[in-house]
Protein backbone atom coordinates (compact mmCIF):
# COMPACT_ATOMS: atom_id res chain seq x y z
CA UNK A 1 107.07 -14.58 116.85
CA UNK A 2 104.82 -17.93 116.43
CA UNK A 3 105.87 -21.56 116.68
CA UNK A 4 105.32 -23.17 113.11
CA UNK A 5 102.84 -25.87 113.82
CA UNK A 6 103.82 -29.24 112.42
CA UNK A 7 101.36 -32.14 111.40
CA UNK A 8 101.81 -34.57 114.06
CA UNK A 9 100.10 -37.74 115.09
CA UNK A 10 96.22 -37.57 114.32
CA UNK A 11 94.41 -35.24 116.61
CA UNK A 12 97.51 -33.48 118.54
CA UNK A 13 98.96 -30.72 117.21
CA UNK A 14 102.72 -30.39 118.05
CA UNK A 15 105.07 -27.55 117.45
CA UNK A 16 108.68 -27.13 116.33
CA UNK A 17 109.85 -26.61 119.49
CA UNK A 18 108.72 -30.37 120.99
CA UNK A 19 110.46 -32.38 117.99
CA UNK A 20 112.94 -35.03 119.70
CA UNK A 21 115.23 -34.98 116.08
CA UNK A 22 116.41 -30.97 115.56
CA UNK A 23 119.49 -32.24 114.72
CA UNK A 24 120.65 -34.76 112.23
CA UNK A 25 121.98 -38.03 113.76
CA UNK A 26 124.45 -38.00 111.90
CA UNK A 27 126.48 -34.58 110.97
CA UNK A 28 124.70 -32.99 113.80
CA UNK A 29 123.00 -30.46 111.42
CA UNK A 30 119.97 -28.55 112.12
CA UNK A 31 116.89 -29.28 110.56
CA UNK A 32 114.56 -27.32 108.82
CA UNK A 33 110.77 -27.29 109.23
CA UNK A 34 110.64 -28.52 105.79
CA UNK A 35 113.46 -31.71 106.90
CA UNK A 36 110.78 -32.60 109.80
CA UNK A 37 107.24 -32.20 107.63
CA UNK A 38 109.18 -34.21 105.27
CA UNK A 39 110.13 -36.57 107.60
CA UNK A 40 107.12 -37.08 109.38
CA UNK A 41 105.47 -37.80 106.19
CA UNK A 42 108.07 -40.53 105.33
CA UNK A 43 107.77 -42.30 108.54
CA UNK A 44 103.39 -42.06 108.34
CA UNK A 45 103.86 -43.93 105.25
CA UNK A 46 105.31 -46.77 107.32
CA UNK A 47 103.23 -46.45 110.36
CA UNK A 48 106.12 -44.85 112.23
CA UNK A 49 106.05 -41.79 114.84
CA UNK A 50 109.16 -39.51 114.61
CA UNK A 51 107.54 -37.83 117.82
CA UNK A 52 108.20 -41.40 119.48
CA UNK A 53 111.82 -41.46 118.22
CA UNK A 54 110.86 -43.92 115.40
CA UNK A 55 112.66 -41.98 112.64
CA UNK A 56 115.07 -39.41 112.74
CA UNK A 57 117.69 -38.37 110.10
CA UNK A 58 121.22 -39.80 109.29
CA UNK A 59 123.00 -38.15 107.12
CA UNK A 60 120.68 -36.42 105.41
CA UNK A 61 118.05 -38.85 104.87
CA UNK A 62 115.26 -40.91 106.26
CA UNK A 63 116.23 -43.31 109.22
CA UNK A 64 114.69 -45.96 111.25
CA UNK A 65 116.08 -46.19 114.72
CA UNK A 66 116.05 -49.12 117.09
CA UNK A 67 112.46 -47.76 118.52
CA UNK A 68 111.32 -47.80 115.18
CA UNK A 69 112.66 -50.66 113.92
CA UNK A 70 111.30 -52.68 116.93
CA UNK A 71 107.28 -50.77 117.10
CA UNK A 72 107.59 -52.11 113.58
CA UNK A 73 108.35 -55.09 114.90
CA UNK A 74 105.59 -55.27 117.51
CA UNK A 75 102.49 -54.49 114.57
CA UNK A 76 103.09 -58.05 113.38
CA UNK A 77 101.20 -61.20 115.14
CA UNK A 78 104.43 -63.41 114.30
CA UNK A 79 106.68 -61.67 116.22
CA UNK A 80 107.75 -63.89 119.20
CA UNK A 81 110.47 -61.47 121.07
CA UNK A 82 113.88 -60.84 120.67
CA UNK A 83 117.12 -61.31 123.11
CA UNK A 84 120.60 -59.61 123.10
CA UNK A 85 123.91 -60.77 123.83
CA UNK A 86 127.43 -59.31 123.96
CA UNK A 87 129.88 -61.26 121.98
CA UNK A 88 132.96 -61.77 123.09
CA UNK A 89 136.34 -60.69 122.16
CA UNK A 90 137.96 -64.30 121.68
CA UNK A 91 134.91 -65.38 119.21
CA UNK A 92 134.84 -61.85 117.40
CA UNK A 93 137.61 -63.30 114.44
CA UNK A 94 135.64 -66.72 114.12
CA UNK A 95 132.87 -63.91 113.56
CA UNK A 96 134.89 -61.84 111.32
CA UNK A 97 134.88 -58.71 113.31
CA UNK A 98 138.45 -56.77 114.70
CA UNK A 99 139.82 -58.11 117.92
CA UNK A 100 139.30 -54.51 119.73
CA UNK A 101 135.74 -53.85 118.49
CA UNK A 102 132.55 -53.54 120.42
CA UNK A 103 129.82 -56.56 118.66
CA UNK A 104 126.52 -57.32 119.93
CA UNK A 105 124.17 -59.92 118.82
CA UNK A 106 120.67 -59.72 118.55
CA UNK A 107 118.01 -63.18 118.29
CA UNK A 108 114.90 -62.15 116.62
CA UNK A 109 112.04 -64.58 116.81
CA UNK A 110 109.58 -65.03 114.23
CA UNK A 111 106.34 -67.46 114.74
CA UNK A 112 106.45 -69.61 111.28
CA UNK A 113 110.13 -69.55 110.76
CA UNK A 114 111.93 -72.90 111.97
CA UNK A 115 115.27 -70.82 112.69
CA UNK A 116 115.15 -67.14 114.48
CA UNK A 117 116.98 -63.95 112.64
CA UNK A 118 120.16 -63.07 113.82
CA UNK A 119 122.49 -60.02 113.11
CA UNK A 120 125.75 -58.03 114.42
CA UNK A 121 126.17 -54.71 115.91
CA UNK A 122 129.29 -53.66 115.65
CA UNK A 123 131.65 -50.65 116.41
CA UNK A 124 135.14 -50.61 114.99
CA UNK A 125 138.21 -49.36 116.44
CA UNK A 126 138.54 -48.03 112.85
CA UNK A 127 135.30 -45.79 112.78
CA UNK A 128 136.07 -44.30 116.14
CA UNK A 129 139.28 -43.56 114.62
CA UNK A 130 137.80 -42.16 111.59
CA UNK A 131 135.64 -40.09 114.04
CA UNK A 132 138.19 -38.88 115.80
CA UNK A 133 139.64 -37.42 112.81
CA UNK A 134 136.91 -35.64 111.37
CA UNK A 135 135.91 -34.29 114.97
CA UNK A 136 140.01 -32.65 114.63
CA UNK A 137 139.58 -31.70 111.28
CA UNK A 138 135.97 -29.75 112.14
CA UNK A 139 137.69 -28.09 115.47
CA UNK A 140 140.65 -27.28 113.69
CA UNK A 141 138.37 -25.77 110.84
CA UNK A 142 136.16 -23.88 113.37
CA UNK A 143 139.61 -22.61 115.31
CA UNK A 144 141.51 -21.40 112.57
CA UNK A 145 141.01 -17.94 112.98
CA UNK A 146 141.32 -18.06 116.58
CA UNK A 147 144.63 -18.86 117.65
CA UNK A 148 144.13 -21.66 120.26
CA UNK A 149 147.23 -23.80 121.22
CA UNK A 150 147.53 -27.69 120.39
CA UNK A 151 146.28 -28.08 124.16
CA UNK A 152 143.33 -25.86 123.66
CA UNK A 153 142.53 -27.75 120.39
CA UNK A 154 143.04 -31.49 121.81
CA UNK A 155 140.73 -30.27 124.84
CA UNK A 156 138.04 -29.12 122.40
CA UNK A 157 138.36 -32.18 120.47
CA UNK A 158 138.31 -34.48 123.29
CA UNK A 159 135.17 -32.52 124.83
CA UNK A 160 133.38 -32.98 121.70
CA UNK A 161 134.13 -36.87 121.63
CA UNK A 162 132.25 -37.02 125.09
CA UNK A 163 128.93 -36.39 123.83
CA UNK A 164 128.74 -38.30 120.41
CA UNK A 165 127.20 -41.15 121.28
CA UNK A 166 129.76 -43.37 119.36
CA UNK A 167 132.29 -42.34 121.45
CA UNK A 168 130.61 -41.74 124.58
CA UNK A 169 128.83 -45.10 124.80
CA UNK A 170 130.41 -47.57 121.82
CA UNK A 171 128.68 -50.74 123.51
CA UNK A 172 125.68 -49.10 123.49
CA UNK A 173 125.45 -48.04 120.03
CA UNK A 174 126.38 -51.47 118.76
CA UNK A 175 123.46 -52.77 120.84
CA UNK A 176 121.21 -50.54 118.93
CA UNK A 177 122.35 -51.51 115.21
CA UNK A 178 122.24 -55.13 116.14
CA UNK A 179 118.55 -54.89 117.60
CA UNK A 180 117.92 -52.42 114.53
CA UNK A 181 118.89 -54.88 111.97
CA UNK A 182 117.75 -58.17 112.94
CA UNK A 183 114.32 -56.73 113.34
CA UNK A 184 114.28 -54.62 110.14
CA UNK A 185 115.60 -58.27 108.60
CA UNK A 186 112.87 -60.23 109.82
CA UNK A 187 110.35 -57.63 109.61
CA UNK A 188 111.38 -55.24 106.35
CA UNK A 189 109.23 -52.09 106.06
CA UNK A 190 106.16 -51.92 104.41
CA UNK A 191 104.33 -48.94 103.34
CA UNK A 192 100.52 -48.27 102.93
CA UNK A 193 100.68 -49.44 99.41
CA UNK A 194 102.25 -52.51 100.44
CA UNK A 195 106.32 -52.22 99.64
C-alpha cells in the first residue's frame, strides 16, 4: 500500500502521513485526503502553510490558527509587534466577561495607526461546561452497549477532558484567540486576487 502524495509547499513533496491537522480541531474527526488537498488549497490562496500549522480545520471548515494569523501578520511592513497580558479577575466585569473565566489581552501594533488593535481571549466557565456535557453525552453514546458503571463512565469522561486542549490548558487557549484576533483585526486576510 502507497502513501497518497499531497501537493505541499513548492518543490517538497509531502505525504499523508506528515500532515500536522488529521484531525479536525474541533469535533476531533478524521480528515480525508480530499479535507487536506482542499485545505491546503484554501490556505495557498492566502499565503498560508497548513504544513506550518497555519490552517487547520474547526468544525468542518477552513481555520486560521494563532501561527497563521500571526505569519500573516509578519508579510506586512506595518506591523510593529504585538504584546500579551492576562487580565485579571477583578477588571473582567468592567470588561464584560464572567467573574470565573480565563481572558487574555492581546496589543497589536500597526505602523500608521495612532492607536494599536486590541482584542479578548476568553474561555467561559460556561463553554467548559458545555464541553463537559457533550464529552458525557459522546462517552455515554459510545458505552451504551457496554455496560460500564457511573464510575467507569465519569473516569472515561474525565480522561477525555485531559487532553482537549480547552480543558487541559484554558489559559492557554484564551491566549491563542486573543493573539488570533487582534492580528486577524489589524491585518484581515487577503487572497491573491486581493479580498
Amino acid at each position: 500500500m502507497t502513501q497518497e502524495k499531497l501537493p505541499a509547499i513548492p518543490g517538497e513533496t509531502q505525504d499523508l502521513a506528515t500532515f500536522p491537522a488529521l484531525q479536525d480541531a474541533g469535533d476531533r474527526r478524521t480528515i480525508t485526503p480530499a479535507m487536506i488537498h482542499a485545505l491546503i488549497q484554501w490556505s495557498a490562496n492566502y499565503g498560508l502553510d497548513p504544513w506550518q500549522g497555519h490552517t487547520c480545520y474547526m468544525y468542518g471548515k477552513p481555520y486560521v490558527t494563532e501561527k497563521g494569523a500571526m505569519a500573516n501578520a509578519k508579510r506586512y511592513t506595518e506591523y510593529a509587534g504585538h504584546a500579551c497580558r492576562l487580565i485579571p479577575q477583578a477588571d473582567h466585569e468592567a470588561r464584560g466577561f464572567g467573574k470565573e473565566d480565563m481572558v487574555w489581552e492581546c496589543t497589536v501594533w500597526v505602523r500608521g495607526l495612532d492607536h494599536p488593535v486590541i482584542e479578548y481571549g476568553e474561555v467561559t466557565e460556561i463553554e467548559l461546561q458545555m464541553l463537559k456535557a457533550q464529552v458525557e453525552r459522546n462517552v455515554r453514546e459510545e458505552a451504551r452497549n457496554f455496560g460500564k458503571s457511573p464510575a467507569e463512565l465519569e473516569r472515561l469522561v474525565f480522561e477525555r477532558l485531559q487532553f482537549l486542549p480547552l480543558t487541559k490548558s484554558p489559559g492557554k487557549m484564551a491566549r491563542a484567540r486573543a493573539i488570533r484576533r487582534a492580528h486577524l483585526l489589524a491585518f484581515p486576510l487577503k487572497g491573491e486576487g486581493g479580498g
